[in-house]
C-alpha atoms as a PDB file:
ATOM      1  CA  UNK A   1     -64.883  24.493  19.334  1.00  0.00           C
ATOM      2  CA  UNK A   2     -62.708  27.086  20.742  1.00  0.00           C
ATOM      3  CA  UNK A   3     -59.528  24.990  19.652  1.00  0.00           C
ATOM      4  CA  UNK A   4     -61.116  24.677  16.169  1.00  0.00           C
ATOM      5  CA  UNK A   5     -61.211  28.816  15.902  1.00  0.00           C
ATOM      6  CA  UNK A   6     -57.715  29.032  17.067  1.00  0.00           C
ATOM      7  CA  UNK A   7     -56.295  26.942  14.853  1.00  0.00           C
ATOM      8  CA  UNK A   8     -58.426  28.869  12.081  1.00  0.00           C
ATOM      9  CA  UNK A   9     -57.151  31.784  12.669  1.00  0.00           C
ATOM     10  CA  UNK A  10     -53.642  30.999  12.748  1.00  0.00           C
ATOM     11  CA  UNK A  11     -54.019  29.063   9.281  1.00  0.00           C
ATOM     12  CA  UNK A  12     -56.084  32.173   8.162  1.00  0.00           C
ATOM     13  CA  UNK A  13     -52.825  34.321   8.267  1.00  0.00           C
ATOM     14  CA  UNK A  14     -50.647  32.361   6.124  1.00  0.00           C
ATOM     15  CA  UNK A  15     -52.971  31.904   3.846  1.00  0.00           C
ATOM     16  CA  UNK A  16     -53.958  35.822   3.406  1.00  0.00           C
ATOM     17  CA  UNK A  17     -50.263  36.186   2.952  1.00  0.00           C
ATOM     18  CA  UNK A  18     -49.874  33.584   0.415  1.00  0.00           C
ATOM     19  CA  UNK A  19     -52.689  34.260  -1.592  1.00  0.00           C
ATOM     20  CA  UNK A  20     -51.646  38.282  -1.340  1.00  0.00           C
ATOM     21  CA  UNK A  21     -47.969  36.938  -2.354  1.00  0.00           C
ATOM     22  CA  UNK A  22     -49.572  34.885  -5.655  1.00  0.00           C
ATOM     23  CA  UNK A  23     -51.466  38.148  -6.634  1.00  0.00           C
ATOM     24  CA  UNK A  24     -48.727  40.688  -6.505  1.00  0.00           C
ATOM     25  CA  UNK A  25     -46.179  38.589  -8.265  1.00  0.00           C
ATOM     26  CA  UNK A  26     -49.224  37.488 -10.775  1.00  0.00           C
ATOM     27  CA  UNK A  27     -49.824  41.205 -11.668  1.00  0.00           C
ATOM     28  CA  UNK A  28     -46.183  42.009 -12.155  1.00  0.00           C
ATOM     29  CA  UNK A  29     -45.358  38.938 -14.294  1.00  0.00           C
ATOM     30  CA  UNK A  30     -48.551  39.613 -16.333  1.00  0.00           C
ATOM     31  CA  UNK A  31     -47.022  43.067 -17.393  1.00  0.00           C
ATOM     32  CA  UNK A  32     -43.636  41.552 -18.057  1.00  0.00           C
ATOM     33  CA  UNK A  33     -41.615  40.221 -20.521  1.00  0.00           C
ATOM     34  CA  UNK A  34     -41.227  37.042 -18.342  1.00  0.00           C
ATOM     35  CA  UNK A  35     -39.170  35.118 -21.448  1.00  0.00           C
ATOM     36  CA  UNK A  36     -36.574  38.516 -21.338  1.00  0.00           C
ATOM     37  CA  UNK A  37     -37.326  37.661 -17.336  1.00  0.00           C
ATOM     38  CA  UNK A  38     -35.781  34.375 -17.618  1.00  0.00           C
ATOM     39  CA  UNK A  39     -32.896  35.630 -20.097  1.00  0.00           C
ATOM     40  CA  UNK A  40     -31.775  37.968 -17.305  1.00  0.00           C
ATOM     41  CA  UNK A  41     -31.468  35.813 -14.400  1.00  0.00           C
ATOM     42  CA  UNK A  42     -30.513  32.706 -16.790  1.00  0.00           C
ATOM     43  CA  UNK A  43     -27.086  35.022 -18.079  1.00  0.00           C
ATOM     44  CA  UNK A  44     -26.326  36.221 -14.088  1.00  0.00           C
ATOM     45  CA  UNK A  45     -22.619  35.926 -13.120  1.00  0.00           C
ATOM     46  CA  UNK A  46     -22.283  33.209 -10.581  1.00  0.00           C
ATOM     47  CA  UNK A  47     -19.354  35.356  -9.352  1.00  0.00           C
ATOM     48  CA  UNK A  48     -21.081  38.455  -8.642  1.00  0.00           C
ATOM     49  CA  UNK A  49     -24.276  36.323  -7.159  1.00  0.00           C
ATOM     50  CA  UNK A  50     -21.703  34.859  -5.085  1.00  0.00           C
ATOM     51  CA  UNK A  51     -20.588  37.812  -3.555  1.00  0.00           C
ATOM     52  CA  UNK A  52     -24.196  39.535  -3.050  1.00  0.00           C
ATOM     53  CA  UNK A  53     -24.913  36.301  -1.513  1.00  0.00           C
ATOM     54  CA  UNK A  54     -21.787  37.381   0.719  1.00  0.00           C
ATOM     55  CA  UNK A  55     -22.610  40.833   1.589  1.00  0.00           C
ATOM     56  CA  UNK A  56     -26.543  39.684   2.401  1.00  0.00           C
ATOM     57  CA  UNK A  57     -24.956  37.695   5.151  1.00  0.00           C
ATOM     58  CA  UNK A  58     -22.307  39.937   6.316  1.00  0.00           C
ATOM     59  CA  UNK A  59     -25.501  42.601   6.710  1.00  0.00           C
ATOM     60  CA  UNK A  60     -27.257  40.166   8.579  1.00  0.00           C
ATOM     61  CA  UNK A  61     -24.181  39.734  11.025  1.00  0.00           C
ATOM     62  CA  UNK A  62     -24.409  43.751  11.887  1.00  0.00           C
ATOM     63  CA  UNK A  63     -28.085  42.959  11.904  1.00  0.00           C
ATOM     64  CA  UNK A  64     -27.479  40.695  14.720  1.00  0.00           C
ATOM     65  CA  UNK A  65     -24.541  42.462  16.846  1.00  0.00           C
ATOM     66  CA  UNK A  66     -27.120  45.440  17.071  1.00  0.00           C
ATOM     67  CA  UNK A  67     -29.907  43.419  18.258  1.00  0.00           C
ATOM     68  CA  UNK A  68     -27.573  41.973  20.615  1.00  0.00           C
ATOM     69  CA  UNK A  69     -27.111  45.263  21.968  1.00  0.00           C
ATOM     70  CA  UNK A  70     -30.075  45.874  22.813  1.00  0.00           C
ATOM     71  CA  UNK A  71     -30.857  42.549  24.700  1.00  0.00           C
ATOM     72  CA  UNK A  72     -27.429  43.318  26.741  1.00  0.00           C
ATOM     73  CA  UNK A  73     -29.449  46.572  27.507  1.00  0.00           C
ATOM     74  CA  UNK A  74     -32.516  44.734  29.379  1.00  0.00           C
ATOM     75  CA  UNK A  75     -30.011  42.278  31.137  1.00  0.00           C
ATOM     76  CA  UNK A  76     -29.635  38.952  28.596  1.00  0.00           C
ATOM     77  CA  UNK A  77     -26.519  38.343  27.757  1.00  0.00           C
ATOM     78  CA  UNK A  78     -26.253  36.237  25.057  1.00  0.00           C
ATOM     79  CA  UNK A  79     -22.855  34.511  23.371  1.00  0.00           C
ATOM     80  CA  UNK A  80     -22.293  36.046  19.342  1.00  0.00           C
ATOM     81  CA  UNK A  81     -22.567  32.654  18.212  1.00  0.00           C
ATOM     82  CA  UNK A  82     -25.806  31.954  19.948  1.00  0.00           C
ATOM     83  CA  UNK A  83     -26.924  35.339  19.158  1.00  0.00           C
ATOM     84  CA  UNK A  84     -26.131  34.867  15.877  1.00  0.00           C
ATOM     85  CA  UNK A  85     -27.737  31.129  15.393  1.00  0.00           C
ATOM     86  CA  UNK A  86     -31.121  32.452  16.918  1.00  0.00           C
ATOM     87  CA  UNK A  87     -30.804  35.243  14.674  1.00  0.00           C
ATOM     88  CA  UNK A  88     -30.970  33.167  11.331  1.00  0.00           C
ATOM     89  CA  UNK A  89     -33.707  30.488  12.904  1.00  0.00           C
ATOM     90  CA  UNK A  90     -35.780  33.991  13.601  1.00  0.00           C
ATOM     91  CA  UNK A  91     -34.929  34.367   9.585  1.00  0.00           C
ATOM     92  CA  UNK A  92     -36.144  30.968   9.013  1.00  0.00           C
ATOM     93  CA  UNK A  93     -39.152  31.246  10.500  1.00  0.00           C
ATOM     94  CA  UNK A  94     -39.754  34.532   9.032  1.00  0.00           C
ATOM     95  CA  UNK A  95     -39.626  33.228   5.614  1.00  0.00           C
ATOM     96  CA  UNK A  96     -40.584  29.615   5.874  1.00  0.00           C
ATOM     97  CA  UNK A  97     -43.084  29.305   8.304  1.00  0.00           C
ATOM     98  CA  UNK A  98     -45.337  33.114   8.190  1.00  0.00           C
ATOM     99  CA  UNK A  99     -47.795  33.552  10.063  1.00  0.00           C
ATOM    100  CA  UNK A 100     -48.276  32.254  13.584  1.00  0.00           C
ATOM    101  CA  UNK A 101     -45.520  32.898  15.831  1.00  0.00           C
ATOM    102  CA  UNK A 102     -43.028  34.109  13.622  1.00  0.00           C
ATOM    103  CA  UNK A 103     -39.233  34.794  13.555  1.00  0.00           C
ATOM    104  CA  UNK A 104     -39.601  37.898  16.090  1.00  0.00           C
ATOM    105  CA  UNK A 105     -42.187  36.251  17.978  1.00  0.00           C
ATOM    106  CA  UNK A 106     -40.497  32.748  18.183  1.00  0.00           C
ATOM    107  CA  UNK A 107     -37.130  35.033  19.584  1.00  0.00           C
ATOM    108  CA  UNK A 108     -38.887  36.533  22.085  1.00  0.00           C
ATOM    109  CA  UNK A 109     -40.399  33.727  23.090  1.00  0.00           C
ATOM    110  CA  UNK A 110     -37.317  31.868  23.927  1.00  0.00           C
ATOM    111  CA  UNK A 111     -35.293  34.922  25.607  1.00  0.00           C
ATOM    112  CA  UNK A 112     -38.187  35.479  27.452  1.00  0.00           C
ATOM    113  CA  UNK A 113     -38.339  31.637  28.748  1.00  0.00           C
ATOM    114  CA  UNK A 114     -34.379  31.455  29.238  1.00  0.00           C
ATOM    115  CA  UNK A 115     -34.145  34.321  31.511  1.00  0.00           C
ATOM    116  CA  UNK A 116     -37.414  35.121  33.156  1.00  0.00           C
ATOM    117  CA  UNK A 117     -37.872  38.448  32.013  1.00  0.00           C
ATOM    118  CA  UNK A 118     -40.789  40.185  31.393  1.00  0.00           C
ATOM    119  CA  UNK A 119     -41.283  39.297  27.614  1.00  0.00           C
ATOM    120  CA  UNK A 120     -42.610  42.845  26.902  1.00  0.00           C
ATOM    121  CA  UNK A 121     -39.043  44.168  28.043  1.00  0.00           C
ATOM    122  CA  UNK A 122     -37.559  41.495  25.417  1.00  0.00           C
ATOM    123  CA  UNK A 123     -40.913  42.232  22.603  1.00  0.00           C
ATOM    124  CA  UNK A 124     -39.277  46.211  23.356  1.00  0.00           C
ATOM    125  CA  UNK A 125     -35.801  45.029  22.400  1.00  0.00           C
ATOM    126  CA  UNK A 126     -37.074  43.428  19.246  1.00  0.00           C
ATOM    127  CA  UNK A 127     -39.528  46.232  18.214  1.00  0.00           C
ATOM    128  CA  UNK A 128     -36.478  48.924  18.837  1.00  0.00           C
ATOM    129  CA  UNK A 129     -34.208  47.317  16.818  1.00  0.00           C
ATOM    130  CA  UNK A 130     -36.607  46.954  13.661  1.00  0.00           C
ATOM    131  CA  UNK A 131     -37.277  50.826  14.296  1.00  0.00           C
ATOM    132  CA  UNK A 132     -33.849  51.951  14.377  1.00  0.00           C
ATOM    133  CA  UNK A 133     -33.300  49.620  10.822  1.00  0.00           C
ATOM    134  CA  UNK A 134     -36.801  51.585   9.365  1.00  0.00           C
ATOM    135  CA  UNK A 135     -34.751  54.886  10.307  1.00  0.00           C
ATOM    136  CA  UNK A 136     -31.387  53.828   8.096  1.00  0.00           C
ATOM    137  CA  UNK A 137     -33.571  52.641   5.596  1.00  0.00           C
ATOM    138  CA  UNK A 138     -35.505  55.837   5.211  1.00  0.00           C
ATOM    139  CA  UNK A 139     -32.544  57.865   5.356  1.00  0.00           C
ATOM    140  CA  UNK A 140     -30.697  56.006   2.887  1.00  0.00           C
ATOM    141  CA  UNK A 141     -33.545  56.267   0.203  1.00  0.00           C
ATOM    142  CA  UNK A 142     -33.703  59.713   0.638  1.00  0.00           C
ATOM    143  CA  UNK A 143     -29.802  60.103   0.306  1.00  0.00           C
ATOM    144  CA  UNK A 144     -30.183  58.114  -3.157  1.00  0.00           C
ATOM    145  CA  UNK A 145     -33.442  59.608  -4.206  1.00  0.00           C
ATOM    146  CA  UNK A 146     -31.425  62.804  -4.227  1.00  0.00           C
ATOM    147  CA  UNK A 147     -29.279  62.106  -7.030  1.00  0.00           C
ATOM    148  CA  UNK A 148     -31.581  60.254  -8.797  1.00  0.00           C
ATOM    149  CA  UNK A 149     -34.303  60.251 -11.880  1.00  0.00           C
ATOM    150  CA  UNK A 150     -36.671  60.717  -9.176  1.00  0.00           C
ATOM    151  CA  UNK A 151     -35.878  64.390  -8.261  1.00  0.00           C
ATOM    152  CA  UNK A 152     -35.395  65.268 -11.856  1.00  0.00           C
ATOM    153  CA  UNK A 153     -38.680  64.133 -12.743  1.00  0.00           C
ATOM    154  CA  UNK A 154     -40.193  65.529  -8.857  1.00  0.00           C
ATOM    155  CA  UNK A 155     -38.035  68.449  -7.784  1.00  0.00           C
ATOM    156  CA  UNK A 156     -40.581  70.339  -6.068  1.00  0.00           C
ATOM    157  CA  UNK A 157     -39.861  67.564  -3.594  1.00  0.00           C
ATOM    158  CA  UNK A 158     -36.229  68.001  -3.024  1.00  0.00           C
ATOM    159  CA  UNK A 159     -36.436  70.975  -0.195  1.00  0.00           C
ATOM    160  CA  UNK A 160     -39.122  68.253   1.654  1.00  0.00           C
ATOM    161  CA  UNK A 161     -36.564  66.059   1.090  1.00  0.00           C
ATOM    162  CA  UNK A 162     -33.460  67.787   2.684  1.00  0.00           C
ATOM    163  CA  UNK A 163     -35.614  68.785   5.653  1.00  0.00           C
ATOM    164  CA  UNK A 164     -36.701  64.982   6.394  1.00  0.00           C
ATOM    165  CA  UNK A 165     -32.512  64.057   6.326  1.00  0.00           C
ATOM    166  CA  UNK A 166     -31.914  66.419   8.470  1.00  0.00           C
ATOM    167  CA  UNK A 167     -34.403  65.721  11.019  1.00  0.00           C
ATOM    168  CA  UNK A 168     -34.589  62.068  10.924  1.00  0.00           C
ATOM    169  CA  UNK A 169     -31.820  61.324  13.277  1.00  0.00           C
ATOM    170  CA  UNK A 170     -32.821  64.380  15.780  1.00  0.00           C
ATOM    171  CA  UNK A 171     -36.250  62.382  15.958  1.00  0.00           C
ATOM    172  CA  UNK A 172     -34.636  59.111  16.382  1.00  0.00           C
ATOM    173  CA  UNK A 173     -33.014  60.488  19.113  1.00  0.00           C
ATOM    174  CA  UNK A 174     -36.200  61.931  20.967  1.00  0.00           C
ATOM    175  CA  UNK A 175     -37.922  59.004  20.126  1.00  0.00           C
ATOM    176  CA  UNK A 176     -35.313  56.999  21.635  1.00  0.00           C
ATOM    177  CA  UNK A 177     -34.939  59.276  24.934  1.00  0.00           C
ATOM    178  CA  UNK A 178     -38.409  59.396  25.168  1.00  0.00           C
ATOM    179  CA  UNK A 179     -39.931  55.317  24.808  1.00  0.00           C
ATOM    180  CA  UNK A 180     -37.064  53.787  25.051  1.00  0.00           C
ATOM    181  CA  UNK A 181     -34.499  55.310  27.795  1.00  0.00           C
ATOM    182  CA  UNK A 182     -33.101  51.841  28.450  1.00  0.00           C
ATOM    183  CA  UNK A 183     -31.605  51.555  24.914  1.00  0.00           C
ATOM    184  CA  UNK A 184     -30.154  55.513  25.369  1.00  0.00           C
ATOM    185  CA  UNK A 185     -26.810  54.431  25.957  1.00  0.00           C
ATOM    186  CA  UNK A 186     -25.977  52.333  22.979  1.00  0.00           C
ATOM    187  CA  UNK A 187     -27.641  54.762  20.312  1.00  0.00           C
ATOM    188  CA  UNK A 188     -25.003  55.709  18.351  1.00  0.00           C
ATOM    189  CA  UNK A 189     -23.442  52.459  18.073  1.00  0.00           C
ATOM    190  CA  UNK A 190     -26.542  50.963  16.768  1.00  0.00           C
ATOM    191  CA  UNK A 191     -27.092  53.930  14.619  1.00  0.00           C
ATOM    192  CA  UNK A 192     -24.109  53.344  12.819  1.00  0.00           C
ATOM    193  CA  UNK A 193     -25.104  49.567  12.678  1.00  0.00           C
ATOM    194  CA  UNK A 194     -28.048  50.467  11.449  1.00  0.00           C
ATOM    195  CA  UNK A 195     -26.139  51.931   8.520  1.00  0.00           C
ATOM    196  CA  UNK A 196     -23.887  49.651   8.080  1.00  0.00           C
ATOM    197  CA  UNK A 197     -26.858  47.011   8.052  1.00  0.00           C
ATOM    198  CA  UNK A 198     -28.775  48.909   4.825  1.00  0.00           C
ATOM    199  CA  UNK A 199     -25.362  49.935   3.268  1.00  0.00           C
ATOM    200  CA  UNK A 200     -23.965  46.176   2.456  1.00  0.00           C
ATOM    201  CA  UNK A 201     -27.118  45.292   1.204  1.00  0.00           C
ATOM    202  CA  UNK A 202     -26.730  47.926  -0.495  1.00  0.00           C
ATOM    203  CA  UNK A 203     -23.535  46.343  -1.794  1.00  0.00           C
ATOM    204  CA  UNK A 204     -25.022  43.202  -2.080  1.00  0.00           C
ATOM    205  CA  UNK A 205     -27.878  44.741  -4.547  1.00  0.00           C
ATOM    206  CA  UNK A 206     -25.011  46.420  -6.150  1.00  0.00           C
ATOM    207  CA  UNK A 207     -23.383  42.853  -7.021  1.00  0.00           C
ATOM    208  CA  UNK A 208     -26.372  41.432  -8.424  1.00  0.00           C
ATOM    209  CA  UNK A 209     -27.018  44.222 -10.971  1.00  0.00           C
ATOM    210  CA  UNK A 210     -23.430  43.926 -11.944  1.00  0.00           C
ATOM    211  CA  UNK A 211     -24.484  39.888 -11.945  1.00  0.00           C
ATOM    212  CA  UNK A 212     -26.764  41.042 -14.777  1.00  0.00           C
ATOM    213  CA  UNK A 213     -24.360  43.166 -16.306  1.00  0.00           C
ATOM    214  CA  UNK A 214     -26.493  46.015 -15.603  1.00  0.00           C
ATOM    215  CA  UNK A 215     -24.542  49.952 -15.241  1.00  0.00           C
ATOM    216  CA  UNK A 216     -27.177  52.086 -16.272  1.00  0.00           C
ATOM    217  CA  UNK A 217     -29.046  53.921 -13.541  1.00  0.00           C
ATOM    218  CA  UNK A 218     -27.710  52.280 -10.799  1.00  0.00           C
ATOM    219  CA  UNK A 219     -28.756  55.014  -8.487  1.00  0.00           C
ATOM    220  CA  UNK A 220     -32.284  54.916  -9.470  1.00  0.00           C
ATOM    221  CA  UNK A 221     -32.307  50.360  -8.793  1.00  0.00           C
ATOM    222  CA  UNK A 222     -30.650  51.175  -5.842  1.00  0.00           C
ATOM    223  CA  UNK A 223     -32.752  54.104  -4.452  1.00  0.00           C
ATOM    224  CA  UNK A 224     -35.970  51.771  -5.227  1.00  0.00           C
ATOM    225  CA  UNK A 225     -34.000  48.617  -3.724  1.00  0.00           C
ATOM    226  CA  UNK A 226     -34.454  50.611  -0.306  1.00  0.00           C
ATOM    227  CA  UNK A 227     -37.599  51.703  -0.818  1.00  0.00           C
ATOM    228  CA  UNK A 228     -39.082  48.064  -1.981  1.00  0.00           C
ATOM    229  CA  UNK A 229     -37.338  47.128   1.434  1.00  0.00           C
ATOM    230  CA  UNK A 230     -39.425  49.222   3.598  1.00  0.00           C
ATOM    231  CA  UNK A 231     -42.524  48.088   1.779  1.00  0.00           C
ATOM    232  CA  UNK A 232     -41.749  44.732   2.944  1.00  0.00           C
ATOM    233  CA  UNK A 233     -41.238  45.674   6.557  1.00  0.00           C
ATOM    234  CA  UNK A 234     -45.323  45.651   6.372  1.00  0.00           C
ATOM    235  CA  UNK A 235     -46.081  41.607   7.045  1.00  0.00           C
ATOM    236  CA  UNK A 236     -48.828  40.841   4.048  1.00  0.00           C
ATOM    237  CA  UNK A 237     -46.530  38.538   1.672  1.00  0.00           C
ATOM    238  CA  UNK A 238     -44.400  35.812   2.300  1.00  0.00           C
ATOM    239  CA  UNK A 239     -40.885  36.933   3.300  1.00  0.00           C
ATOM    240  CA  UNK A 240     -41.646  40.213   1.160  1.00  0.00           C
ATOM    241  CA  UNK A 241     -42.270  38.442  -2.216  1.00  0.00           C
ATOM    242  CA  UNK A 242     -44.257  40.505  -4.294  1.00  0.00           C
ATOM    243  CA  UNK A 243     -44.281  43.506  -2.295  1.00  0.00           C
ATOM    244  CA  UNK A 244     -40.646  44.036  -3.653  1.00  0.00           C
ATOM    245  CA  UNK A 245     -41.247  43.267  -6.773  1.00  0.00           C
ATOM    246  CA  UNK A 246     -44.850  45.556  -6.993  1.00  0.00           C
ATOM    247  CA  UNK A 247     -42.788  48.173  -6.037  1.00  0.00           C
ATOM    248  CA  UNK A 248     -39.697  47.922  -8.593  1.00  0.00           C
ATOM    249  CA  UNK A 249     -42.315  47.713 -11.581  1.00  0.00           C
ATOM    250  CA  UNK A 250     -44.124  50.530 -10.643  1.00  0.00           C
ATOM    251  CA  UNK A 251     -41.137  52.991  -9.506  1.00  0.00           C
ATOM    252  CA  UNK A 252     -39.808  52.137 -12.361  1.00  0.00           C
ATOM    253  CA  UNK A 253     -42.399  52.902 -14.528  1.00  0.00           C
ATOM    254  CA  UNK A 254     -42.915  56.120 -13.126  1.00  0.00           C
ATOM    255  CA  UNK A 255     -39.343  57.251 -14.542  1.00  0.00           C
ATOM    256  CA  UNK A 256     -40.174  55.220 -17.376  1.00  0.00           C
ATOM    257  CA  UNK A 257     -36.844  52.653 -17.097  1.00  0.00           C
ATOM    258  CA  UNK A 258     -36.924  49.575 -18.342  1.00  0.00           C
ATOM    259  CA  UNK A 259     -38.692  46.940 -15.774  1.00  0.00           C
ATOM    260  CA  UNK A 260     -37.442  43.511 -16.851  1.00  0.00           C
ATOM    261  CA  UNK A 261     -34.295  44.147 -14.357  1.00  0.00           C
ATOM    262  CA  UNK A 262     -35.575  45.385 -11.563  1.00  0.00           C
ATOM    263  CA  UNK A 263     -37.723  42.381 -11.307  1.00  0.00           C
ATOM    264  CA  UNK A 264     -35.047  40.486 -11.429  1.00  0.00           C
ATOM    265  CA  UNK A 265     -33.495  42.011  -9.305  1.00  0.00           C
ATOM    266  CA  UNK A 266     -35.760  41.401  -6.691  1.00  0.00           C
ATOM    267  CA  UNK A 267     -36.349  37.567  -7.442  1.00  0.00           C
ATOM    268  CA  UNK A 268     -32.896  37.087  -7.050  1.00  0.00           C
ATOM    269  CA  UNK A 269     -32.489  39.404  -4.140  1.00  0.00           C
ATOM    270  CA  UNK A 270     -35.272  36.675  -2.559  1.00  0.00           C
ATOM    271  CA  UNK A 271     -33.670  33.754  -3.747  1.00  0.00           C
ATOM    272  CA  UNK A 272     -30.405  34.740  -2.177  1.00  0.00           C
ATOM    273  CA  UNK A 273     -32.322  35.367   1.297  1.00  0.00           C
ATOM    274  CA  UNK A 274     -34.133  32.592   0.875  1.00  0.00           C
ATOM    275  CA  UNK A 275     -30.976  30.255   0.500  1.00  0.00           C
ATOM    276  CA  UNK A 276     -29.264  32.404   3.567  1.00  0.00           C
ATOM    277  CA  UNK A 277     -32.132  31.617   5.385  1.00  0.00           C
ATOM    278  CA  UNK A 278     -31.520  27.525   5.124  1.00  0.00           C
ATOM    279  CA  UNK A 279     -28.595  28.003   7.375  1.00  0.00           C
ATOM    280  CA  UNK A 280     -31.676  28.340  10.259  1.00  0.00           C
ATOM    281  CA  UNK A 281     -32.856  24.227   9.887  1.00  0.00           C
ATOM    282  CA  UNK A 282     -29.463  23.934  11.321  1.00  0.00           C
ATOM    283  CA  UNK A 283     -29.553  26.520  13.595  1.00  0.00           C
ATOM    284  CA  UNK A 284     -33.269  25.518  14.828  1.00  0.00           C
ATOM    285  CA  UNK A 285     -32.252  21.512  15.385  1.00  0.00           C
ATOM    286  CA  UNK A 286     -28.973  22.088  17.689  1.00  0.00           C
ATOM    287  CA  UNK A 287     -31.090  24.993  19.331  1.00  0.00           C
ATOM    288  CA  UNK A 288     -34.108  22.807  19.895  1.00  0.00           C
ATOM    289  CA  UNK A 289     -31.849  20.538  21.722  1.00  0.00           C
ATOM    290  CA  UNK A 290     -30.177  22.769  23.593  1.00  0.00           C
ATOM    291  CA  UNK A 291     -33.380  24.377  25.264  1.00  0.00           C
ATOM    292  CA  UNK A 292     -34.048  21.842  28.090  1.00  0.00           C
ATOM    293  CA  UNK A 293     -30.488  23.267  29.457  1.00  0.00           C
ATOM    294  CA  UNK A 294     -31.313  26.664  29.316  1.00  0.00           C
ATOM    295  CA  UNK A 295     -27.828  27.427  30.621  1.00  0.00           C
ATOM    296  CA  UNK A 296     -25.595  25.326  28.501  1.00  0.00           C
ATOM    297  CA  UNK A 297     -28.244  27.407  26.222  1.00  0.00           C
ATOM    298  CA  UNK A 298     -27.362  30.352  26.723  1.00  0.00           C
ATOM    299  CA  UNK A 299     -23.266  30.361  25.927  1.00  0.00           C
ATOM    300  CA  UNK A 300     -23.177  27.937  23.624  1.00  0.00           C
END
């Protein structure tokens, strides 16, 4: 009976997700233009798509190296390569398998088998390095919100604004000292990772909009690009589906642009994750082999 509820439970999850997924994407499509949809990403460069599918990955790269940081910081030192390969299996996961263990949770799981740590020293690593991404991300959005239609059409919130930019990073920084002292060391390193992560997707969001030969407001898709990104961060759709697009219709509304593109946007933004994230079935059969060694493992 007890084995029964478990497995329950962990079917419940994906489930909730999928059927929260289905709903969001059902009440944006239902309020769109889905033929003018299907013009859009029909007429996308292959070009440009080609090299937002390049910037995705080469943000996912800094992604890793500052994760990797971190785990050097608790005392696992892993190759790049490896680093990098359990990196896009945690992606796969993520996106292809939700609920249950998870892309974080399947990561920690194996660090934490491979080297006999404590896994909540390696859960720590894991959790610091999605905060420190939350921080770029929210400082970003406000740097673009800035210029945008957003503090024409609010600019009683501008002041509120400036004062969150220029305290974000002092709070980092005494949120790092005080939680997490073992990551202290490597904090500005990562914070300029962290950057660097957020600004070539950035790039990469860029590339798709010029995909769909889209130059108007490009400030305004971007600034909402970052913000659909932390709305995602929040694990109730699959791989953020839905919750990105939800959020480009109605940001978009509320300056009263055009949705069509935006929601395209964000389809294709998923489409090119999801198709990055196929390079973890190759990643997650040479690393299932690979486990029994755990040294050969770890340097491969």
């Amino acid at each position: 009976m007890a084995n029964n509820n478990t497995g329950l439970k962990k079917l419940l999850k994906p489930l909730l997700q999928l059927l929260v997924t289905a709903l969001a994407l059902y009440l944006v499509l239902k309020k769109t233009d889905v033929a003018k949809l299907a013009g859009i990403i029909r007429g996308a460069n292959l070009w440009y798509l080609l090299l937002a599918l390049l910037f995705f990955n080469i943000s996912k790269i800094f992604n890793a190296i500052r994760l990797n940081r971190f785990f050097k910081a608790i005392g696992i030192e892993l190759s790049a390569l490896y680093n990098l390969k359990l990196y896009y299996l945690g992606m796969f996961y993520n996106l292809f398998l939700p609920g249950g263990v998870g892309g974080d949770g399947y990561k920690i799981f194996v660090l934490q088998k491979n080297h006999g740590l404590k896994m909540i020293n390696v859960f720590h690593a894991v959790l610091w390095d999605r905060i420190c991404g939350i921080f770029a991300l929210v400082f970003l959005s406000i740097l673009l919100l800035l210029p945008s239609s957003f503090a024409l059409k609010f600019p009683h919130l501008i002041p509120y604004s400036w004062i969150v930019l220029a305290a974000l990073y002092p709070v980092a920084l005494f949120v790092n000292k005080l939680f997490y002292k073992q990551f202290i060391e490597v904090f500005t390193i990562t914070a300029i990772e962290s950057m660097l992560v957020q600004i070539t997707q950035v790039i990469s969001v860029f590339f798709i909009l010029k995909a769909m030969s889209h130059s108007a407001n490009l400030i305004d898709y971007l600034a909402i690009f970052l913000i659909s990104t932390i709305a995602t961060i929040i694990p109730i759709t699959i791989g953020g589906a839905g919750a990105r697009e939800i959020t480009f219709f109605y940001l978009l509304g509320a300056i009263e642009l055009e949705t069509s593109t935006g929601v395209a946007l964000s389809l294709i933004f998923f489409a090119l994750s999801a198709l990055s994230s196929l390079a973890g079935i190759l990643t997650r059969i040479s690393h299932e082999k690979k486990v029994p060694d755990q040294k050969s493992a770890i340097t491969m």
